[in-house]
N, C-alpha and C. Protein backbone atom coordinates (compact mmCIF):
# COMPACT_ATOMS: atom_id res chain seq x y z
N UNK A 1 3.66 25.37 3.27
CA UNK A 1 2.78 25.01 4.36
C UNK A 1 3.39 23.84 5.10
N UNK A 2 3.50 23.95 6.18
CA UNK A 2 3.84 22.63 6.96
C UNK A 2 2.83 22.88 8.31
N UNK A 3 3.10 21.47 8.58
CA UNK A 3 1.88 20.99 9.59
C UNK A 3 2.65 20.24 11.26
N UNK A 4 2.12 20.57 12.12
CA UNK A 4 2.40 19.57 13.16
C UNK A 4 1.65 18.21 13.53
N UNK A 5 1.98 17.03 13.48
CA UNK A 5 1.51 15.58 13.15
C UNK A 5 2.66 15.25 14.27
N UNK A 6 1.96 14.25 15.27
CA UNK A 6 2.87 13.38 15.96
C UNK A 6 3.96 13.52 16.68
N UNK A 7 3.69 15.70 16.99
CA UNK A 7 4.79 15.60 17.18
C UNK A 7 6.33 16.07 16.67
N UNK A 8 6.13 15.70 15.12
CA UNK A 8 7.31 16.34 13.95
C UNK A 8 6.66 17.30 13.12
N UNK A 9 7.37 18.08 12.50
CA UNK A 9 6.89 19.01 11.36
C UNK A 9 7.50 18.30 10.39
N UNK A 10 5.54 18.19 9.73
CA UNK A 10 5.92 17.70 8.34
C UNK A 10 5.80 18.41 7.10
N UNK A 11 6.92 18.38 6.11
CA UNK A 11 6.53 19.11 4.99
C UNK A 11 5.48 18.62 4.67
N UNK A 12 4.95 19.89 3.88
CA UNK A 12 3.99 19.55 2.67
C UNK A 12 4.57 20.07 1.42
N UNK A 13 4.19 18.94 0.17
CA UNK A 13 4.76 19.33 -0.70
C UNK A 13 4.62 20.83 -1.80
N UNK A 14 3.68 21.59 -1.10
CA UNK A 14 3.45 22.97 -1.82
C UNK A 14 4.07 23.41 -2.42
N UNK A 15 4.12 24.25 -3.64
CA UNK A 15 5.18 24.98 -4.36
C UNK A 15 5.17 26.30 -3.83
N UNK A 16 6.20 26.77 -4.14
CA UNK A 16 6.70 27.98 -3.35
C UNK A 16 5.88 29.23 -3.91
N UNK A 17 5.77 30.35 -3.15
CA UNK A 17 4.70 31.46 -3.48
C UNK A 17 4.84 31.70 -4.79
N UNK A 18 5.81 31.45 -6.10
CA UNK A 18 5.55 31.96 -7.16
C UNK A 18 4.41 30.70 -7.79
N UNK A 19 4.16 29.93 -7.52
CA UNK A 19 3.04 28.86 -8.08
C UNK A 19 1.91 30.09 -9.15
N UNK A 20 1.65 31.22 -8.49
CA UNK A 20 0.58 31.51 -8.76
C UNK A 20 0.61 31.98 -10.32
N UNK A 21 2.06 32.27 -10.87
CA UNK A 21 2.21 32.11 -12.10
C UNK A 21 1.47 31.26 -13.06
N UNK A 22 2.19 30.04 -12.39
CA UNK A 22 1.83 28.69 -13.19
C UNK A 22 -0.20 28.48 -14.08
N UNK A 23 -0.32 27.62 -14.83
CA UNK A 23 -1.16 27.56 -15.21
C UNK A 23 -2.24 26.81 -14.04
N UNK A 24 -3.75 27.68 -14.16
CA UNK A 24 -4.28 26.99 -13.04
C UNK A 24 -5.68 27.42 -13.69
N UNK A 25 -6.44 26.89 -13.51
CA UNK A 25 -8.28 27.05 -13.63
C UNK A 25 -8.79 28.67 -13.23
N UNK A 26 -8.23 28.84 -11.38
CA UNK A 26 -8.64 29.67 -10.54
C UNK A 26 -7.59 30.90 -11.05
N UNK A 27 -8.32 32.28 -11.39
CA UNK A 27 -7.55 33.41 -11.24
C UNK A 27 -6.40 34.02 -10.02
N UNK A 28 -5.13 34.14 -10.57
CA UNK A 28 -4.08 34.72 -10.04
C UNK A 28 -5.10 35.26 -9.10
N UNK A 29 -5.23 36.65 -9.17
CA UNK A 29 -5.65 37.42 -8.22
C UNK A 29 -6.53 36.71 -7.39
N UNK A 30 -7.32 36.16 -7.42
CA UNK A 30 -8.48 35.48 -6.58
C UNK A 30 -7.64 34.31 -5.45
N UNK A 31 -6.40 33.52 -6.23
CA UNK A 31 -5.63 33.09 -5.61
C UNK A 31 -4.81 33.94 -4.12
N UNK A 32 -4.18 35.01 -5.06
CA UNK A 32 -3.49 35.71 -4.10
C UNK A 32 -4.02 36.21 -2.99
N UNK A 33 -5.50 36.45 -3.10
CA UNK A 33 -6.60 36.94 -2.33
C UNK A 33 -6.88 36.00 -0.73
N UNK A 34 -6.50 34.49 -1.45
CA UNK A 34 -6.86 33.50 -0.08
C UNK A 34 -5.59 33.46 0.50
N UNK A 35 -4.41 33.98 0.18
CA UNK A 35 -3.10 33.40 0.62
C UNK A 35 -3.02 33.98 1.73
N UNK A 36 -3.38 35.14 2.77
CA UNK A 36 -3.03 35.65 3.67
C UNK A 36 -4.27 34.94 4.66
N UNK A 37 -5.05 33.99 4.04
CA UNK A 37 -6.20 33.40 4.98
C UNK A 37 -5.10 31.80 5.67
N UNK A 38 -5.73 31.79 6.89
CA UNK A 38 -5.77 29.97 7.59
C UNK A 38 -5.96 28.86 6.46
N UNK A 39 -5.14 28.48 6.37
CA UNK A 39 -5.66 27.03 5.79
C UNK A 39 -6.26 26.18 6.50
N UNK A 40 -7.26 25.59 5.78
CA UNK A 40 -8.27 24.38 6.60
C UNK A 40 -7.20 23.30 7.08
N UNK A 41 -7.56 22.34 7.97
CA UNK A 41 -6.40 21.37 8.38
C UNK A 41 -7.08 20.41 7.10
N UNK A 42 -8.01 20.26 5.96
CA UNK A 42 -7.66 19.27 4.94
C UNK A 42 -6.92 19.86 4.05
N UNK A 43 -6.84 20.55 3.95
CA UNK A 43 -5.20 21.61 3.17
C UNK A 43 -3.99 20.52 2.97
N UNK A 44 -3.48 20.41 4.10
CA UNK A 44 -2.05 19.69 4.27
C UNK A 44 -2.58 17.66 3.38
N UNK A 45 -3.58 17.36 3.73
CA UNK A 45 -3.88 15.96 3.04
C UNK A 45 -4.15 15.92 1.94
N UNK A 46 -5.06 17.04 1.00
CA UNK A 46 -5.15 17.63 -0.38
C UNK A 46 -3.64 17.72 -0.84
N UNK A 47 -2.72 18.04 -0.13
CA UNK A 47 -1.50 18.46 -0.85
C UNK A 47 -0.40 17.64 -0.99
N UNK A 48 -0.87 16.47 -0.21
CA UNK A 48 -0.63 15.02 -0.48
C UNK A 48 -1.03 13.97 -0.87
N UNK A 49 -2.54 14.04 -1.62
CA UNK A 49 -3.42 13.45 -2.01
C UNK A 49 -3.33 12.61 -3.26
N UNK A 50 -2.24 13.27 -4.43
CA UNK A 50 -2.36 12.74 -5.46
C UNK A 50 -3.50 12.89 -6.57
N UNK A 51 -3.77 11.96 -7.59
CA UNK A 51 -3.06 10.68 -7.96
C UNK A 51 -1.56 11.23 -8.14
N UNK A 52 -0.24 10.03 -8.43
CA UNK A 52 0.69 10.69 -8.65
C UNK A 52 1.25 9.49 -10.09
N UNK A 53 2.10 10.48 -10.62
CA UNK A 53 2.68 9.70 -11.60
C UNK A 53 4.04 9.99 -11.58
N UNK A 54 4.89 9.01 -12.37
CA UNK A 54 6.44 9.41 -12.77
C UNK A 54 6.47 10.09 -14.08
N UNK A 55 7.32 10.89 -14.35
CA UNK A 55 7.95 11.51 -15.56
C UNK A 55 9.02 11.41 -15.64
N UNK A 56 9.75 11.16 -16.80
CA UNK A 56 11.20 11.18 -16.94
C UNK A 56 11.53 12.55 -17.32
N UNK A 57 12.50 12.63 -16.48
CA UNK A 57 12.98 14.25 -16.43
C UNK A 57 13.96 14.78 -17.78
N UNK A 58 14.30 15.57 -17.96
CA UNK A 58 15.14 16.30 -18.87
C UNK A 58 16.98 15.61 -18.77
N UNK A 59 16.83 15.86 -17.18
CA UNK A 59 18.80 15.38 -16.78
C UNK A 59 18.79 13.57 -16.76
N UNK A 60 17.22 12.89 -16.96
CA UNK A 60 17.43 11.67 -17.48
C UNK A 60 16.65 10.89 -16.17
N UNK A 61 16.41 11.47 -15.02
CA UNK A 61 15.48 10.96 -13.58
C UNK A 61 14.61 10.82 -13.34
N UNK A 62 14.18 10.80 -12.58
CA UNK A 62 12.27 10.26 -12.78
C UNK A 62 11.73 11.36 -11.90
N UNK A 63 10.82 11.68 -11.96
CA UNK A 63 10.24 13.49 -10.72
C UNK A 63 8.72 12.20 -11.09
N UNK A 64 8.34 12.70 -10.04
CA UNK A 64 6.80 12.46 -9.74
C UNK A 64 6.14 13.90 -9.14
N UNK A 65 4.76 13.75 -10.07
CA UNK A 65 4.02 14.96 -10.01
C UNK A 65 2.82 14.39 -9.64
N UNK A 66 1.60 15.24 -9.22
CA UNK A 66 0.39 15.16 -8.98
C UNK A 66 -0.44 15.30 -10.38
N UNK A 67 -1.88 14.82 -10.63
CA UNK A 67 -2.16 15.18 -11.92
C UNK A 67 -2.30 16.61 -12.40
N UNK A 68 -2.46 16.90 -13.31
CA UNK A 68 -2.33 18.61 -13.64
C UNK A 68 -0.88 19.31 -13.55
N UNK A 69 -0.02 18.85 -12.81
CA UNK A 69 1.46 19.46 -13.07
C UNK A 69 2.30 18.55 -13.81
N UNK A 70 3.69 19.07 -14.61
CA UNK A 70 4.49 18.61 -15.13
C UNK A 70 5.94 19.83 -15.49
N UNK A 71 6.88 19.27 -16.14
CA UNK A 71 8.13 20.34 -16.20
C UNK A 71 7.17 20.97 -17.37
N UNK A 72 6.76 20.49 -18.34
CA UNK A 72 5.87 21.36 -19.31
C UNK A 72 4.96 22.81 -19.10
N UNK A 73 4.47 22.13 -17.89
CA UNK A 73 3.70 23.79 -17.74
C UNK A 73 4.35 24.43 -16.35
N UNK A 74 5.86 23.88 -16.46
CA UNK A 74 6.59 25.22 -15.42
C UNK A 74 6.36 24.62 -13.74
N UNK A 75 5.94 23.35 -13.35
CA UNK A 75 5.82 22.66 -11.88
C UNK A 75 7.63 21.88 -11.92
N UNK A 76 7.40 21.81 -10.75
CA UNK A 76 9.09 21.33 -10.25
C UNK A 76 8.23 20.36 -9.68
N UNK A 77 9.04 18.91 -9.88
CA UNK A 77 8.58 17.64 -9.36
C UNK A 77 8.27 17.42 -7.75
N UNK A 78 7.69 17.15 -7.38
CA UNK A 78 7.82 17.21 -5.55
C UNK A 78 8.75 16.56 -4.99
N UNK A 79 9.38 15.36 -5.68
CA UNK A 79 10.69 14.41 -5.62
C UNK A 79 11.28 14.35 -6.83
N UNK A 80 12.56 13.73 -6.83
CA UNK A 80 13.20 13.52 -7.81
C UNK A 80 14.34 12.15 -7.95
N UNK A 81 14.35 11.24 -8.25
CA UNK A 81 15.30 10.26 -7.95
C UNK A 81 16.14 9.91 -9.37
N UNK A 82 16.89 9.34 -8.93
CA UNK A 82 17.72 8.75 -10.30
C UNK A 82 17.37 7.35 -10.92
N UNK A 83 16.99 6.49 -9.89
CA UNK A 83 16.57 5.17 -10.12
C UNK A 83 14.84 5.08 -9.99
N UNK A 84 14.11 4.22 -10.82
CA UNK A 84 12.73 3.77 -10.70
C UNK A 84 12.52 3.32 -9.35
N UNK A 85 13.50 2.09 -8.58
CA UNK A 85 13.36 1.39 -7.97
C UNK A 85 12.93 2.33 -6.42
N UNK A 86 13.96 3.49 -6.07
CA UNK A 86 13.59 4.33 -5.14
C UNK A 86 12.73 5.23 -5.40
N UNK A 87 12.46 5.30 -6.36
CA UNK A 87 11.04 6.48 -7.21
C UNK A 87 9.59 6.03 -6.70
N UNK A 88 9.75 4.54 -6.54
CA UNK A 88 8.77 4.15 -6.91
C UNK A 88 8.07 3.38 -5.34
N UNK A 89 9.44 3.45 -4.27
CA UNK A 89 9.23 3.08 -3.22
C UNK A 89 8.60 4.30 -2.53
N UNK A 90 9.26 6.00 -3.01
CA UNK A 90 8.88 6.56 -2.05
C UNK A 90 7.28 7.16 -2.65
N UNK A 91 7.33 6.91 -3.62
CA UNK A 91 5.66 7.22 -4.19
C UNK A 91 4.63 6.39 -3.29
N UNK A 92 4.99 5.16 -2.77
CA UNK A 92 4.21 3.94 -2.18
C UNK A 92 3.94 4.67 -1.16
N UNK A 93 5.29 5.38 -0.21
CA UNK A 93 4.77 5.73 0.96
C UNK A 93 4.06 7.02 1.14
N UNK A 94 4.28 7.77 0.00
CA UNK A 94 3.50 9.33 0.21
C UNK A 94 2.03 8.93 -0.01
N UNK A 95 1.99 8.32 -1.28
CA UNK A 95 0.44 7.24 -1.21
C UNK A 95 -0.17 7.02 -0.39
N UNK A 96 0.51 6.14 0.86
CA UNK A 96 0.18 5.29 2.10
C UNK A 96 0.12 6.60 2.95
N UNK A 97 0.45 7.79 2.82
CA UNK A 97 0.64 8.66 4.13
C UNK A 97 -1.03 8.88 4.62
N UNK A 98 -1.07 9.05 6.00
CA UNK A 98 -2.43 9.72 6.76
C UNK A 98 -1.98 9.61 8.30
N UNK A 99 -3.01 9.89 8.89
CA UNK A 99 -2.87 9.73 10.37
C UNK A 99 -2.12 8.28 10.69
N UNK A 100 -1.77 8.18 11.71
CA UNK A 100 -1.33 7.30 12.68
C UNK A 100 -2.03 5.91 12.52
N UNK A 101 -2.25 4.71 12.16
CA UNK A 101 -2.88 3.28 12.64
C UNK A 101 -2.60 3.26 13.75
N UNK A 102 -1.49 3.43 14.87
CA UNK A 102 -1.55 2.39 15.85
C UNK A 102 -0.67 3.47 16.35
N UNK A 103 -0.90 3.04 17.87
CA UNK A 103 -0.17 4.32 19.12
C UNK A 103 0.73 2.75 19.64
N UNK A 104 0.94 3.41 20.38
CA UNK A 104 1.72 2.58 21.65
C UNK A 104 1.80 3.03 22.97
N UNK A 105 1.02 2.81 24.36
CA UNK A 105 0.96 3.05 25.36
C UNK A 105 2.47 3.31 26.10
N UNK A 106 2.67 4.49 26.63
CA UNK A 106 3.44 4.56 27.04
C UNK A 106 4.33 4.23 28.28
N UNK A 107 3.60 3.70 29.12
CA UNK A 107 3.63 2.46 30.09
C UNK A 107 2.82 1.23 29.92
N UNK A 108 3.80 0.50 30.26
CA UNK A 108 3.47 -0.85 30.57
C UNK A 108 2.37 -1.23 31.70
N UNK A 109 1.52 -2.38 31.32
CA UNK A 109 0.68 -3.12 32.06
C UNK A 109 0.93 -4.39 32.48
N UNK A 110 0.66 -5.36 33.20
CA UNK A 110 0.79 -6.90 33.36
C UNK A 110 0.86 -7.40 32.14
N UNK A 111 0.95 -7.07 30.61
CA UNK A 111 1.09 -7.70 29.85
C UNK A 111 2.17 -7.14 28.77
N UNK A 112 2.65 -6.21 28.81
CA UNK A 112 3.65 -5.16 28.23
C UNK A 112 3.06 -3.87 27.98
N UNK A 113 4.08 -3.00 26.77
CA UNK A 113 3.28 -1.97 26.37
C UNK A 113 2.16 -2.09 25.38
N UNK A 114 0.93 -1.69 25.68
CA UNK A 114 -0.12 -2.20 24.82
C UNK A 114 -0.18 -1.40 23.49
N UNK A 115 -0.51 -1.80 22.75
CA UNK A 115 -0.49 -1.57 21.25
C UNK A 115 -2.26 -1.19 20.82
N UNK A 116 -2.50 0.22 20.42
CA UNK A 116 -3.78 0.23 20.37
C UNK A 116 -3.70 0.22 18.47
N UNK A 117 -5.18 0.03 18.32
CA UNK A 117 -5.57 0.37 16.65
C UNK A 117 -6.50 1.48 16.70
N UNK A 118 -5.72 2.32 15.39
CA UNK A 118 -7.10 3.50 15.41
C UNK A 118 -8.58 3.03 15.26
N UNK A 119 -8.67 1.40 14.09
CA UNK A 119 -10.05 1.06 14.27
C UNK A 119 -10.86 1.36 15.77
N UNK A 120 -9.72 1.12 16.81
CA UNK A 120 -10.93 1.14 18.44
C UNK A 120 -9.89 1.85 19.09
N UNK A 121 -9.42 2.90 19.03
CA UNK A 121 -8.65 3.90 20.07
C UNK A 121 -9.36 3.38 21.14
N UNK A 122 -8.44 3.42 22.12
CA UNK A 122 -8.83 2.26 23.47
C UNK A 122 -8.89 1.56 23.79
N UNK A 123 -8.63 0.82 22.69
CA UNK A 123 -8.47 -0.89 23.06
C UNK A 123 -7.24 -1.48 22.53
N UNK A 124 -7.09 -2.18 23.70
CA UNK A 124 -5.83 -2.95 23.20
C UNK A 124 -5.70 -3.91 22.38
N UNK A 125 -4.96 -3.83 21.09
CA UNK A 125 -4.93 -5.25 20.22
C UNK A 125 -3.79 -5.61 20.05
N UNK A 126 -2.98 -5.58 20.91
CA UNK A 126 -1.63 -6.43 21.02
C UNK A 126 -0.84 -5.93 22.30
N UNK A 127 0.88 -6.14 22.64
CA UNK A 127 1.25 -5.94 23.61
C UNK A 127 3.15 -6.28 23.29
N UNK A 128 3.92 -5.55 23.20
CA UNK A 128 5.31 -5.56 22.94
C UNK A 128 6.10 -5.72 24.36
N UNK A 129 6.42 -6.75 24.85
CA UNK A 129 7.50 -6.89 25.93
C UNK A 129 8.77 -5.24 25.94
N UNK A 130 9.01 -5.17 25.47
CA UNK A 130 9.55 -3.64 24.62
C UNK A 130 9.34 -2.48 24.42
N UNK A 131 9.45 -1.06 25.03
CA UNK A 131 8.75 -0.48 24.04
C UNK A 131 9.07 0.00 23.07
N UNK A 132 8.93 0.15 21.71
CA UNK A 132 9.35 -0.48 20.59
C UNK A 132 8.42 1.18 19.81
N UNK A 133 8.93 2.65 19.65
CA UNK A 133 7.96 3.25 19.00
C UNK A 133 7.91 3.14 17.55
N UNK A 134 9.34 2.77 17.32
CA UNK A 134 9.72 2.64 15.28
C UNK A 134 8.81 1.52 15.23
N UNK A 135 8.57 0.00 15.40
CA UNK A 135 7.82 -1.21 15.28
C UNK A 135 6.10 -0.49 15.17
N UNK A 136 5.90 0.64 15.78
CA UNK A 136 4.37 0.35 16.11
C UNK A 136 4.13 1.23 14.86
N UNK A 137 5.58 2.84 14.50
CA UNK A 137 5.36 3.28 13.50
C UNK A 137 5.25 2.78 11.87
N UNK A 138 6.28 1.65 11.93
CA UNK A 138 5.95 0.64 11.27
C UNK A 138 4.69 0.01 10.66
N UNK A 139 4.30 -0.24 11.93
CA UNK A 139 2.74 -0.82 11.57
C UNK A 139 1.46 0.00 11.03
N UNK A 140 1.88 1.45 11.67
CA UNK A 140 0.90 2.54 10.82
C UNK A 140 1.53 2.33 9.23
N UNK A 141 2.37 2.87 9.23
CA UNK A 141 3.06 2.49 7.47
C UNK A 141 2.43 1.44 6.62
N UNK A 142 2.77 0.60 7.02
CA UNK A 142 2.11 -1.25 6.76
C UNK A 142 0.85 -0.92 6.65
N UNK A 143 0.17 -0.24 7.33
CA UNK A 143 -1.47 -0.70 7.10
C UNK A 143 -1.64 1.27 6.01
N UNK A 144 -1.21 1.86 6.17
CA UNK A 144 -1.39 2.43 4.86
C UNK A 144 -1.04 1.91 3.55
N UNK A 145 0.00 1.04 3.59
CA UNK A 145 -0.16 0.41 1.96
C UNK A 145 -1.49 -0.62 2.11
N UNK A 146 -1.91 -1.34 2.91
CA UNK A 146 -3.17 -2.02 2.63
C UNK A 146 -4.24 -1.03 2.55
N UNK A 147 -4.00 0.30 3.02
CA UNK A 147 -5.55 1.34 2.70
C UNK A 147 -5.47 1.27 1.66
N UNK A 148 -5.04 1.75 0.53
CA UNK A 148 -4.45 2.10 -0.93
C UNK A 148 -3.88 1.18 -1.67
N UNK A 149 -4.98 1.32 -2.45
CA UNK A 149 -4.36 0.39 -3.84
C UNK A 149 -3.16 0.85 -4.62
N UNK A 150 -3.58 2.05 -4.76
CA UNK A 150 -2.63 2.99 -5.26
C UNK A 150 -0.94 2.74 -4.70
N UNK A 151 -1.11 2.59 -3.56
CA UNK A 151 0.29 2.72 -2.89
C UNK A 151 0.88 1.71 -2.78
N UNK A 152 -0.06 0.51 -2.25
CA UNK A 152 0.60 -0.69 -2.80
C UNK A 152 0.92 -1.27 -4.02
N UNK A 153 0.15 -0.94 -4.93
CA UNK A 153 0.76 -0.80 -6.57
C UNK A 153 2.36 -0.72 -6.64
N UNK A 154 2.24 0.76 -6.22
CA UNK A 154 3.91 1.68 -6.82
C UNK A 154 4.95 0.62 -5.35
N UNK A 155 4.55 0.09 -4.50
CA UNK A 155 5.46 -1.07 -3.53
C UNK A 155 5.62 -1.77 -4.19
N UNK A 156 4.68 -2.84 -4.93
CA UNK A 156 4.78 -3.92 -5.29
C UNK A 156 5.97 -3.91 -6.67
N UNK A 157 5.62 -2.69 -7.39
CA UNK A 157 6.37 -2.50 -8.66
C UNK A 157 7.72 -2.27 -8.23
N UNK A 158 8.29 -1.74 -7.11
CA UNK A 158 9.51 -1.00 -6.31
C UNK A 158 10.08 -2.42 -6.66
N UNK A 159 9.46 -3.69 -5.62
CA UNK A 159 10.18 -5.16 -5.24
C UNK A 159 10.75 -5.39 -6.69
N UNK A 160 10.25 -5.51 -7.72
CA UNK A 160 10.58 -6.15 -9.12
C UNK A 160 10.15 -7.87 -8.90
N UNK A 161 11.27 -7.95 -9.94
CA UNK A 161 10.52 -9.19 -10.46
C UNK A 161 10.92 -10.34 -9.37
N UNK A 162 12.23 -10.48 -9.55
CA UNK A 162 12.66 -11.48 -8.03
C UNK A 162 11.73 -11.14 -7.07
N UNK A 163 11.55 -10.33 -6.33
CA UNK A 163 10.91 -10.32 -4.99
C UNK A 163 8.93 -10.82 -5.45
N UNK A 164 8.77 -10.10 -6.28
CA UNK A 164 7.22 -10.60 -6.60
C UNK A 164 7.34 -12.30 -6.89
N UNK A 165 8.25 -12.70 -7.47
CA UNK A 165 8.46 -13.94 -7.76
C UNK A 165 8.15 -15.16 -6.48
N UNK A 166 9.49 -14.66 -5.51
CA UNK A 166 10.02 -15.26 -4.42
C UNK A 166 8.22 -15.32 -3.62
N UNK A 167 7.79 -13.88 -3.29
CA UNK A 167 6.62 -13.76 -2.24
C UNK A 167 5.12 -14.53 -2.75
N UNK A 168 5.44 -14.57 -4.55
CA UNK A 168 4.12 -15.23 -4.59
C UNK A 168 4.21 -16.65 -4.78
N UNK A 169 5.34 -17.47 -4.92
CA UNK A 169 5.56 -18.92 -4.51
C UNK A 169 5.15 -19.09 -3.10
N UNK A 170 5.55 -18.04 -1.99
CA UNK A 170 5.13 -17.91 -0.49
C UNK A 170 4.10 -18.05 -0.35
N UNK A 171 3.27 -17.22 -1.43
CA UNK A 171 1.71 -16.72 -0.90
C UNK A 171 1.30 -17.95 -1.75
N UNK A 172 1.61 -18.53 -2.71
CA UNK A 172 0.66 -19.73 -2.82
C UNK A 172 1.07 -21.06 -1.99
N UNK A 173 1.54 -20.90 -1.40
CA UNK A 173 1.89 -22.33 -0.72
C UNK A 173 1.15 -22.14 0.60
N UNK A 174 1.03 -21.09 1.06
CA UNK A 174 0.20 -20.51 2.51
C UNK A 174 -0.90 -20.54 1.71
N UNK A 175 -1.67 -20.16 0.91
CA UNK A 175 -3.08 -19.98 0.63
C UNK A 175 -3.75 -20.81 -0.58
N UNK A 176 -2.78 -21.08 -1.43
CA UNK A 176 -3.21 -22.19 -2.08
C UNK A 176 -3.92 -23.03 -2.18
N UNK A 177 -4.44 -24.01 -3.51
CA UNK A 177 -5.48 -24.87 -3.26
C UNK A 177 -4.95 -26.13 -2.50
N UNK A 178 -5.80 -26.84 -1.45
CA UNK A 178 -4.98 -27.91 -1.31
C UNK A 178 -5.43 -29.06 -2.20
């Protein structure tokens, strides 16, 4: 299943038509029965929804699965990395994935290109001398790890120990008691 978003086609991580093998609650046949139907458009966000975890794989890598799948009952990981550190960054962002936070006007006004928030589609809450579309995509990103705990979790764990170290000497000196 893939979807049009923004513009790009995005995968979804679905398993390929033999899934229906695999172990599942819902009967094969009853399955096979909906497959020639429309999928609802919450289809594609269910199938990115999670929760997700890491497993260490067989060749020694880390696969992240959704709950209910694993190499045990015959699922292929939706990713696969060699290191925790990138395992664990891109778990943050599939976490963080949803619609758009923030557009960017595509002309400029007396004050630059305006920067809207989905909180108030229509209103302007900032303004880039620039127009800048990676920065504003950025900022959708950014505010999906603050939706999700979840996602900022598997970020925070990505940084390790130096970087948690370094940012929370930062964050207590900015917020700290005085």
């Amino acid at each position: 299943m893939c979807s049009e978003k923004d513009g790009t086609n995005v995968p979804t991580p679905s398993s390929p038509a033999s899934s229906s093998t695999l172990p599942n609650a819902f009967d094969a046949a009853f399955l096979a029965r909906l497959q020639d139907r429309d999928e609802p458009p919450a289809a594609e966000e269910a199938d990115w929804a999670g929760p997700w975890r890491l497993d260490r794989l067989p060749d020694g890598g880390l696969g992240f699965f959704r709950a209910g799948e694993s190499t045990e009952r015959g699922h292929r990981p939706v990713a696969r990395f060699r290191g925790e550190s990138d395992a664990l960054l891109t778990m943050a962002i599939i976490a963080s994935r949803g619609e758009a936070a923030y557009r960017l006007r595509a002309l400029p006004d007396g004050r630059g290109y305006a920067v809207q928030s989905r909180a108030a589609w229509g209103e302007d809450v900032g303004w880039l001398a620039v127009f800048d579309q990676d920065l504003v995509n950025a900022l959708s990103w950014a505010e999906g790890l603050m939706r999700s705990p979840e996602a900022l979790s598997f970020f925070l764990e990505a940084c390790g120990r130096t970087v948690l170290e370094r940012a929370g000497a930062i964050l207590e000196e900015r917020v700290g008691a005085e």
